[in-house]
Each structure stands twice: as structure tokens, then as C-alpha cells.
N, C-alpha and C. Protein backbone atom coordinates (compact mmCIF):
# COMPACT_ATOMS: atom_id res chain seq x y z
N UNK A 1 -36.59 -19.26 18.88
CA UNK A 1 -36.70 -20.57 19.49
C UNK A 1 -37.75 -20.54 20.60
N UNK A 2 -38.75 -21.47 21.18
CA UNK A 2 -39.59 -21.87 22.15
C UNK A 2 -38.91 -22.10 23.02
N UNK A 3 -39.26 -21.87 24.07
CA UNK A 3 -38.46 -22.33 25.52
C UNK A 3 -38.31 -23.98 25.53
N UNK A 4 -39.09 -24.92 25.16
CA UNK A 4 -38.68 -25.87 24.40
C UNK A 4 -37.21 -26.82 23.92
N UNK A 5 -37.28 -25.93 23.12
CA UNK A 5 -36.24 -25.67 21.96
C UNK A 5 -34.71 -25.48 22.96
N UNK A 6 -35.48 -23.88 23.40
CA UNK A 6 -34.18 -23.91 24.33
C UNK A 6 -33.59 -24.68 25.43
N UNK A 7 -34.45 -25.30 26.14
CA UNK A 7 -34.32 -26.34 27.11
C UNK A 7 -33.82 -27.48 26.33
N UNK A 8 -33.27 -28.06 25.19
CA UNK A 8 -33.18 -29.20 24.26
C UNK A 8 -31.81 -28.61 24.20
N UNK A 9 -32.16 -27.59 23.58
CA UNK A 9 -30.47 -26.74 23.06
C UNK A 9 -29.29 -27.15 24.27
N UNK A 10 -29.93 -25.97 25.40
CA UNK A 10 -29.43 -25.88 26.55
C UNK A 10 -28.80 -27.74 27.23
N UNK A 11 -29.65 -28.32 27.04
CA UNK A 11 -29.15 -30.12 27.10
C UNK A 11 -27.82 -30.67 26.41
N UNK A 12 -27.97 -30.21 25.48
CA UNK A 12 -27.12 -30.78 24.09
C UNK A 12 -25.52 -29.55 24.53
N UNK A 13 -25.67 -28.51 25.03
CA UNK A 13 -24.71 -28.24 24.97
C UNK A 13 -24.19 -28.34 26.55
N UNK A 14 -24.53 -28.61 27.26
CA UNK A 14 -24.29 -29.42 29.36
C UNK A 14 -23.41 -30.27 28.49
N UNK A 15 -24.15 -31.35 27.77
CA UNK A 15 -23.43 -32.93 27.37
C UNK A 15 -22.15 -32.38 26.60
N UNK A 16 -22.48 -31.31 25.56
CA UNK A 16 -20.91 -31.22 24.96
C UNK A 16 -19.84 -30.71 26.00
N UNK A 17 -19.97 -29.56 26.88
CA UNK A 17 -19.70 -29.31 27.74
C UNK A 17 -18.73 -30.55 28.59
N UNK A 18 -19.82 -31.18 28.95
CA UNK A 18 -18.92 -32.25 29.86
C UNK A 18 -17.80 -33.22 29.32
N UNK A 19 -18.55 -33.54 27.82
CA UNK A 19 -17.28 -33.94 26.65
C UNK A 19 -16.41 -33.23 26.63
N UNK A 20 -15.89 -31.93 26.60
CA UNK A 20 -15.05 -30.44 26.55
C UNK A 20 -14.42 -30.84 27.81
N UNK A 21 -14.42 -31.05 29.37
CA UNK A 21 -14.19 -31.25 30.51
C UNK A 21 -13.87 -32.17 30.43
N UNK A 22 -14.03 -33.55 29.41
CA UNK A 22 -13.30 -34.95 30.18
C UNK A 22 -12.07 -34.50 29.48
N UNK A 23 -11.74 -34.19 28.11
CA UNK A 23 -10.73 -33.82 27.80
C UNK A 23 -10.03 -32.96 28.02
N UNK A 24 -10.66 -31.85 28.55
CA UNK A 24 -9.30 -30.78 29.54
C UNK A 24 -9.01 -31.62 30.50
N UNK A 25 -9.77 -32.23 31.35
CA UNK A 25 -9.22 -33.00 32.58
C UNK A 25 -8.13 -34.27 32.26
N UNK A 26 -8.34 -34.98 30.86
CA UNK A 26 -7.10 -35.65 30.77
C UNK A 26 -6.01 -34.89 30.22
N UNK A 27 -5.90 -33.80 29.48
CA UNK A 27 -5.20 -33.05 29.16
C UNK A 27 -4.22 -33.01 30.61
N UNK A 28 -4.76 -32.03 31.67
CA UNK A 28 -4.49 -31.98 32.57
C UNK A 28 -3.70 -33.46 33.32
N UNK A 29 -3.85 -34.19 33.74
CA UNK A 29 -3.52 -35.05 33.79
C UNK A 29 -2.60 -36.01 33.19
N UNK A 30 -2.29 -35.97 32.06
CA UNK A 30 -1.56 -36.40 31.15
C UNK A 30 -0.37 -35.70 30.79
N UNK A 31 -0.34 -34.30 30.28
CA UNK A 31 -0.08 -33.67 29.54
C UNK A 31 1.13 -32.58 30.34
N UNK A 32 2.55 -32.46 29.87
CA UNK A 32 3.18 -31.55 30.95
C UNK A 32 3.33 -30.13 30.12
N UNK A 33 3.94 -29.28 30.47
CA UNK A 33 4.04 -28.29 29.64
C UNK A 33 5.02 -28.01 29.01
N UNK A 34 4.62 -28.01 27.90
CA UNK A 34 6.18 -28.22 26.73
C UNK A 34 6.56 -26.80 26.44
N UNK A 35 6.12 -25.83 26.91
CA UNK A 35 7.08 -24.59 26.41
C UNK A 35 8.01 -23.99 27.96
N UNK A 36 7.82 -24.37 29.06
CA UNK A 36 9.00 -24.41 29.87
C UNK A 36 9.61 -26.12 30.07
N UNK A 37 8.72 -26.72 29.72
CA UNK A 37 9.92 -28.66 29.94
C UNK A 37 9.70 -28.73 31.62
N UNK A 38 8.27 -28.08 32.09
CA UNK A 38 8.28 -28.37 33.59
C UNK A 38 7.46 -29.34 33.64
N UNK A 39 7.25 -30.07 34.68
CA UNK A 39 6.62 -31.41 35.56
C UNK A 39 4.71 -30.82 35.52
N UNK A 40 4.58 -29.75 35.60
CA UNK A 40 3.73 -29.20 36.21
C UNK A 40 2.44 -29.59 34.59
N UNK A 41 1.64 -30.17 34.50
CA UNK A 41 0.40 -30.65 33.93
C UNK A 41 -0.25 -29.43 33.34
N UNK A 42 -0.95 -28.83 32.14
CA UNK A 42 -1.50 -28.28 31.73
C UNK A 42 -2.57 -28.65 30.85
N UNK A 43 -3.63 -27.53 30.75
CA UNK A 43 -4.60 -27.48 29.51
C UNK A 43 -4.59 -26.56 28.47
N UNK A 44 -4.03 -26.68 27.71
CA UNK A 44 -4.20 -25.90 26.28
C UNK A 44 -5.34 -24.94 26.56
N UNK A 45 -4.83 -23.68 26.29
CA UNK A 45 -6.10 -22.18 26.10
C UNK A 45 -6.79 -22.80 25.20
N UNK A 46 -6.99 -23.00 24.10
CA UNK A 46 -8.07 -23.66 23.20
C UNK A 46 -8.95 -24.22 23.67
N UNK A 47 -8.40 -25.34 24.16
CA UNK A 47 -9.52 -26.16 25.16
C UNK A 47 -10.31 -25.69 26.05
N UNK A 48 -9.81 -24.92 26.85
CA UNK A 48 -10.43 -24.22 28.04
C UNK A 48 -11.10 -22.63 27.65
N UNK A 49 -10.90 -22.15 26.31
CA UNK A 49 -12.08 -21.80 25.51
C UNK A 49 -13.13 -22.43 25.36
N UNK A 50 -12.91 -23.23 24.45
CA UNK A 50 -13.97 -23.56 24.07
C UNK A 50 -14.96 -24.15 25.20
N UNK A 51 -14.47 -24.87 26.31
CA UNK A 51 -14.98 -25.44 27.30
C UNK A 51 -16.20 -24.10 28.30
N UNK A 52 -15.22 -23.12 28.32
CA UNK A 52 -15.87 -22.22 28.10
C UNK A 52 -17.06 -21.28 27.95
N UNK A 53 -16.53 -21.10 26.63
CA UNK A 53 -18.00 -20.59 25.51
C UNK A 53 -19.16 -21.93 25.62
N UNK A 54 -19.00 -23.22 25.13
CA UNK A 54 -19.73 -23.62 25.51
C UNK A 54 -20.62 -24.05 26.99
N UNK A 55 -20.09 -23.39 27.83
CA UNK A 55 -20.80 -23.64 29.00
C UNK A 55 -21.71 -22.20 29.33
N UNK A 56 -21.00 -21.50 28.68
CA UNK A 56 -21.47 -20.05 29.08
C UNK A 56 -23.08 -19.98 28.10
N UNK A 57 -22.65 -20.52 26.63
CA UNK A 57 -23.71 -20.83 25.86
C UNK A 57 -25.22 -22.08 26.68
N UNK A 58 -24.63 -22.57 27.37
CA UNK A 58 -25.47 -23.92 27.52
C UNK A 58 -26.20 -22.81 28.78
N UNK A 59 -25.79 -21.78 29.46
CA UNK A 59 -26.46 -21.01 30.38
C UNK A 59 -27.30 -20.27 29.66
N UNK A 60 -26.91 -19.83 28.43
CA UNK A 60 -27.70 -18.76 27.93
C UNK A 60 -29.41 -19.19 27.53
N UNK A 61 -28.89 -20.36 27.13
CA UNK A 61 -29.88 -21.18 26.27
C UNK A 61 -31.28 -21.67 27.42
N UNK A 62 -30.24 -22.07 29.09
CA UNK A 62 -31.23 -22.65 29.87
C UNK A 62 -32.05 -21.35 30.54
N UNK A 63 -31.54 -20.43 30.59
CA UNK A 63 -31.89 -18.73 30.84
C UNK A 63 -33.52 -18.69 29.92
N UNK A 64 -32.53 -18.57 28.90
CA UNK A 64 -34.17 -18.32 27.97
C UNK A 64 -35.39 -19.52 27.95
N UNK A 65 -34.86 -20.39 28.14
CA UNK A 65 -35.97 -21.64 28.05
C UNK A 65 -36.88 -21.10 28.99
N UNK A 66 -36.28 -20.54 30.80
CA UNK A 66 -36.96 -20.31 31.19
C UNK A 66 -37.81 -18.99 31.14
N UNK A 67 -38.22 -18.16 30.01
CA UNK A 67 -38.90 -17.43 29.89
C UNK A 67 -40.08 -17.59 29.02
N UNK A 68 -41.25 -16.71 29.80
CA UNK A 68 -42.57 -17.23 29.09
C UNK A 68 -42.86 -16.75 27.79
N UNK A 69 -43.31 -17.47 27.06
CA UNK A 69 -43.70 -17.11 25.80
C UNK A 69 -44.57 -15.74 25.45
């Protein structure tokens, strides 16, 4: 990929990213925890994987963009 490329990449996955975050955050908010039946709000490990990997990815991507060809 062109640094380009990666700077595009690196974009596309910030935005999924923040899509990944509105829904842990209503998760959070919404959501109590059904394997003790407590009050206390949670986010599903899944979610906060993937939220994650893709953020860690969206670094990798803006990393390399910035290197010269």
C-alpha cells in the first residue's frame, strides 16, 4: 500500500472505530449484567475486542502512511 492508501485505510477504520464505541457506550449504558443479575452496566468482551483491534489497526495503518516511500 502507498502511504496514501494508508492514510484512507487508517480513516475508514477511526470512523469504524467510533461506530464500535457508540455501541459499547450504549451497551454500557443500557445494558446490566446478566450473569450476576447486578445493577452495575456492562460491555460484552466481543465488543470491546473488536473495538479494540480495530483501533489498534487504524494506528497501524496511520503509522505507515506516515512513512516515506
Amino acid at each position: 500500500m502507498t502511504p496514501e492508501e494508508h492514510a484512507a485505510r487508517a480513516a475508514e477504520l477511526v470512523a469504524e472505530a467510533e461506530r464500535l464505541y457508540q455501541i459499547c457506550l450504549v451497551d454500557y449504558e443500557t445494558n446490566v449484567n446478566e450473569d450476576d443479575h447486578s445493577e452495575e452496566p456492562y460491555v460484552p468482551a466481543a465488543d470491546l475486542a473488536m473495538l479494540t483491534a480495530t483501533a489498534q489497526l487504524a494506528q497501524a495503518h496511520a503509522a505507515l502512511a506516515q512513512l516515506k516511500p
